[in-house]
C-alpha atoms as a PDB file:
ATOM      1  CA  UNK A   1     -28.079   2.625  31.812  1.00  0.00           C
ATOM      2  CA  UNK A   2     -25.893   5.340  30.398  1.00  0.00           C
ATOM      3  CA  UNK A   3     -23.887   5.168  27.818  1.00  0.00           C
ATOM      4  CA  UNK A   4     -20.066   5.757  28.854  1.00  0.00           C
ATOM      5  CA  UNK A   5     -17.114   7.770  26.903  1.00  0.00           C
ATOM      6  CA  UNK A   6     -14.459   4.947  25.567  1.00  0.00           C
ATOM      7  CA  UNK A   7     -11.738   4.312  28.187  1.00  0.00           C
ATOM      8  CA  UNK A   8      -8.196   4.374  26.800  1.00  0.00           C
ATOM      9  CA  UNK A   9      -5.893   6.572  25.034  1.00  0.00           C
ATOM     10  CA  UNK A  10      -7.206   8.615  22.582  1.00  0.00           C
ATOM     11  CA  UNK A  11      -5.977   8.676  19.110  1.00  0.00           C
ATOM     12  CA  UNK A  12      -3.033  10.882  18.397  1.00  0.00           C
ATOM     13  CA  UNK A  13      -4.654  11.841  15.148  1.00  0.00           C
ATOM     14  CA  UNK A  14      -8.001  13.628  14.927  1.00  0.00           C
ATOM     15  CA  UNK A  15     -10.896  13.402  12.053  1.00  0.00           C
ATOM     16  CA  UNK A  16      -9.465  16.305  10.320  1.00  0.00           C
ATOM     17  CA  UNK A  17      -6.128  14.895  10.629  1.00  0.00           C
ATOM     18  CA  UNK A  18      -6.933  11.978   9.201  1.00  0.00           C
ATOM     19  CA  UNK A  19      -8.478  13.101   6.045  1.00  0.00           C
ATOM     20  CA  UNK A  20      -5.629  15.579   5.335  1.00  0.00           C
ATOM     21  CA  UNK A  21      -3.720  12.316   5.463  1.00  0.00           C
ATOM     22  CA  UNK A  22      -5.793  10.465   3.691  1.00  0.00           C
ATOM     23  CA  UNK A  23      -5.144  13.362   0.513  1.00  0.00           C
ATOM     24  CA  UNK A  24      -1.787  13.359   0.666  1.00  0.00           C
ATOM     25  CA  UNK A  25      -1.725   9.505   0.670  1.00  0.00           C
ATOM     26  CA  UNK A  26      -4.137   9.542  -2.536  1.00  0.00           C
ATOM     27  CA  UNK A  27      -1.594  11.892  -4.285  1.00  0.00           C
ATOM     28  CA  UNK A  28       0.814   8.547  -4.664  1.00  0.00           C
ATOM     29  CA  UNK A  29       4.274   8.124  -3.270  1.00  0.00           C
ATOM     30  CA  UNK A  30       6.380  10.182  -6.343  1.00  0.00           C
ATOM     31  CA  UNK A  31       3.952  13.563  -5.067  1.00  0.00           C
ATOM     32  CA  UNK A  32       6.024  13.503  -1.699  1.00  0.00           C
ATOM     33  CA  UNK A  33       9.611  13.070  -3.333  1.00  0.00           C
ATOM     34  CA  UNK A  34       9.981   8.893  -2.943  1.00  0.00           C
ATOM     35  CA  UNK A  35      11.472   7.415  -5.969  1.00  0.00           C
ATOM     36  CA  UNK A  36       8.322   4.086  -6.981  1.00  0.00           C
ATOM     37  CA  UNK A  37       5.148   5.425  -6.593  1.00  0.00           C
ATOM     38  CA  UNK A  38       4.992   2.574  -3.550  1.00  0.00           C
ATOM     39  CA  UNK A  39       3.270   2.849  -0.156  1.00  0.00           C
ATOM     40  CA  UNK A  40       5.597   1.176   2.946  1.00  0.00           C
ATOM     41  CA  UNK A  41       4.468   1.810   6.420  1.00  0.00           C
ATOM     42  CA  UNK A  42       7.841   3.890   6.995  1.00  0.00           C
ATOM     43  CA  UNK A  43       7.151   6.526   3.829  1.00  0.00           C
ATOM     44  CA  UNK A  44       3.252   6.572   5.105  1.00  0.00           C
ATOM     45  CA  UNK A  45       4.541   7.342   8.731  1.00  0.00           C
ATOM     46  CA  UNK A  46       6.588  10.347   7.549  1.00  0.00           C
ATOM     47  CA  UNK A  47       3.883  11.975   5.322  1.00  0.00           C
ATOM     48  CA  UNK A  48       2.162  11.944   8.337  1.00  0.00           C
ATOM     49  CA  UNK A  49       4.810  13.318  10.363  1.00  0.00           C
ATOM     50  CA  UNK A  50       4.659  15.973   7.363  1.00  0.00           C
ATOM     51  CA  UNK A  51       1.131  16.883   7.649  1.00  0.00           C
ATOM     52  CA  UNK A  52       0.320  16.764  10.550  1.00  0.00           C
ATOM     53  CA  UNK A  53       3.218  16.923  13.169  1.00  0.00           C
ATOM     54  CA  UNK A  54       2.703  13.803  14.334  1.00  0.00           C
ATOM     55  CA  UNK A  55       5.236  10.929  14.428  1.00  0.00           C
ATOM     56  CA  UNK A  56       3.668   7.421  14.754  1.00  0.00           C
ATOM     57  CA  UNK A  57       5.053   4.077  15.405  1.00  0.00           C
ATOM     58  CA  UNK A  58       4.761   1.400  12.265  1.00  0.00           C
ATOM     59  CA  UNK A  59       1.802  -0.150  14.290  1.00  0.00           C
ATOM     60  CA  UNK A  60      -0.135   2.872  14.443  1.00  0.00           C
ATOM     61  CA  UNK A  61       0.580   3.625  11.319  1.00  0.00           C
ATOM     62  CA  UNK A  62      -0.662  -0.067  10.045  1.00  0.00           C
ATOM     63  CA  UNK A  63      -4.070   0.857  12.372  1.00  0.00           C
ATOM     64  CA  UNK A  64      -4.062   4.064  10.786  1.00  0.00           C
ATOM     65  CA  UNK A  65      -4.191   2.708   7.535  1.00  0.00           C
ATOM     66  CA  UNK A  66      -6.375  -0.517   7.498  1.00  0.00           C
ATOM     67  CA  UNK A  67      -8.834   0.642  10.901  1.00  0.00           C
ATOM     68  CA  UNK A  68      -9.094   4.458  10.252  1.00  0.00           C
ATOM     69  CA  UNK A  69      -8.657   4.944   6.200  1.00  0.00           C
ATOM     70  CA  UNK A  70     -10.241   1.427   5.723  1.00  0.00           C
ATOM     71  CA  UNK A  71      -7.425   0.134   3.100  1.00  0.00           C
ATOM     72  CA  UNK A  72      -6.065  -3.080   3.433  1.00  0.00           C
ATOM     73  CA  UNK A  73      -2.212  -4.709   1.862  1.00  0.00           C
ATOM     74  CA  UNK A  74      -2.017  -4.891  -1.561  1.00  0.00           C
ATOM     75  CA  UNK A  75       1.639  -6.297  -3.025  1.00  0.00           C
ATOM     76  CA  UNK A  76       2.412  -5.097  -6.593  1.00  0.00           C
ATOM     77  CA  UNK A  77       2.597  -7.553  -9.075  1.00  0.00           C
ATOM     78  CA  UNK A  78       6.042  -9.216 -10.385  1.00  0.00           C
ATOM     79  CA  UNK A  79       5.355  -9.429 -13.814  1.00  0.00           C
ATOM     80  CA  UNK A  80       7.968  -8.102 -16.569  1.00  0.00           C
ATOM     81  CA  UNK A  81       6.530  -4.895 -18.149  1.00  0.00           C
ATOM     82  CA  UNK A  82       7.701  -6.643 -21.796  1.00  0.00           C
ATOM     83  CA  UNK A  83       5.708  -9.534 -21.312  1.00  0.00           C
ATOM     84  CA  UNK A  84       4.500 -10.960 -24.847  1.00  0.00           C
ATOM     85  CA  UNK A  85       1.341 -13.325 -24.325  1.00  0.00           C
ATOM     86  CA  UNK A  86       1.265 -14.518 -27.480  1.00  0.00           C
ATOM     87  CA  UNK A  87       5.011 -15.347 -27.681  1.00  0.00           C
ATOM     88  CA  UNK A  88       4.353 -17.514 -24.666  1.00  0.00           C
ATOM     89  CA  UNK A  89       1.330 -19.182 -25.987  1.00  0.00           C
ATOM     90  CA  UNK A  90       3.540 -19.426 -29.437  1.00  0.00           C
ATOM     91  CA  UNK A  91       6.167 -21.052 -27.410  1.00  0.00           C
ATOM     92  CA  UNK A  92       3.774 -23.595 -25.284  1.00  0.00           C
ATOM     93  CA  UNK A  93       2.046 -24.627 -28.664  1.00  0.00           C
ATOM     94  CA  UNK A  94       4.947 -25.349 -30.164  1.00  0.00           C
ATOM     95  CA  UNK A  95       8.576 -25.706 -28.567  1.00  0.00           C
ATOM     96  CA  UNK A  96       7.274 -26.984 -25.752  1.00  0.00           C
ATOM     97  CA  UNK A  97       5.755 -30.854 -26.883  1.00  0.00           C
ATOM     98  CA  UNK A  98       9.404 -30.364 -29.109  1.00  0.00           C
ATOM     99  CA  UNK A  99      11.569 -30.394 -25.870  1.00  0.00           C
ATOM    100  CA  UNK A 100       9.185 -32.536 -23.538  1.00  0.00           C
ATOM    101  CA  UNK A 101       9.106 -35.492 -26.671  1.00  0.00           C
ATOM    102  CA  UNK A 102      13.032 -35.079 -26.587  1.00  0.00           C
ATOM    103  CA  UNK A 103      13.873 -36.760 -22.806  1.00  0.00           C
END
């Protein structure tokens, strides 16, 4: 039994392709003019159109992304940057048992 070539459409982006992407994606968002240093699939798919030449759908992008460069969705947190931990602990210690006792 031989072994046969893959049947389908090859990729529109080739190994050396990818890895060029792959550095401009590592130099964050900001490097390529976007205002957060945040990834969407639409900025992704037009540093690749950048690089490379090559315009991709969101999909392919996506498969680009999570099958080809092996990352995978990650949401930034939502957590105020002034945060005070022990203000809130402060707070649940104390005024907290104050305004439950007073229903």
């Amino acid at each position: 039994m031989r072994r046969r070539p893959a049947t389908g459409r090859p990729p529109k982006l080739d190994d050396a392709q990818v890895e060029q992407v792959r550095t401009a994606l590592e130099q964050g968002a900001q490097a390529h003019g976007f205002e957060a240093d945040l990834w969407t699939l639409e900025r992704v798919g037009l540093v690749v159109g950048r690089v490379t030449g090559v315009t991709l759908s969101r999909a392919s992008v996506w498969r680009l992304l999570t099958g080809r460069l092996g990352w995978s969705l990650q949401r930034p947190e939502r957590r105020a940057v002034e945060r005070d931990e022990s203000e809130i602990a402060r707070w649940i210690a104390h005024e907290w048992p104050r305004i439950k006792r007073g229903r």
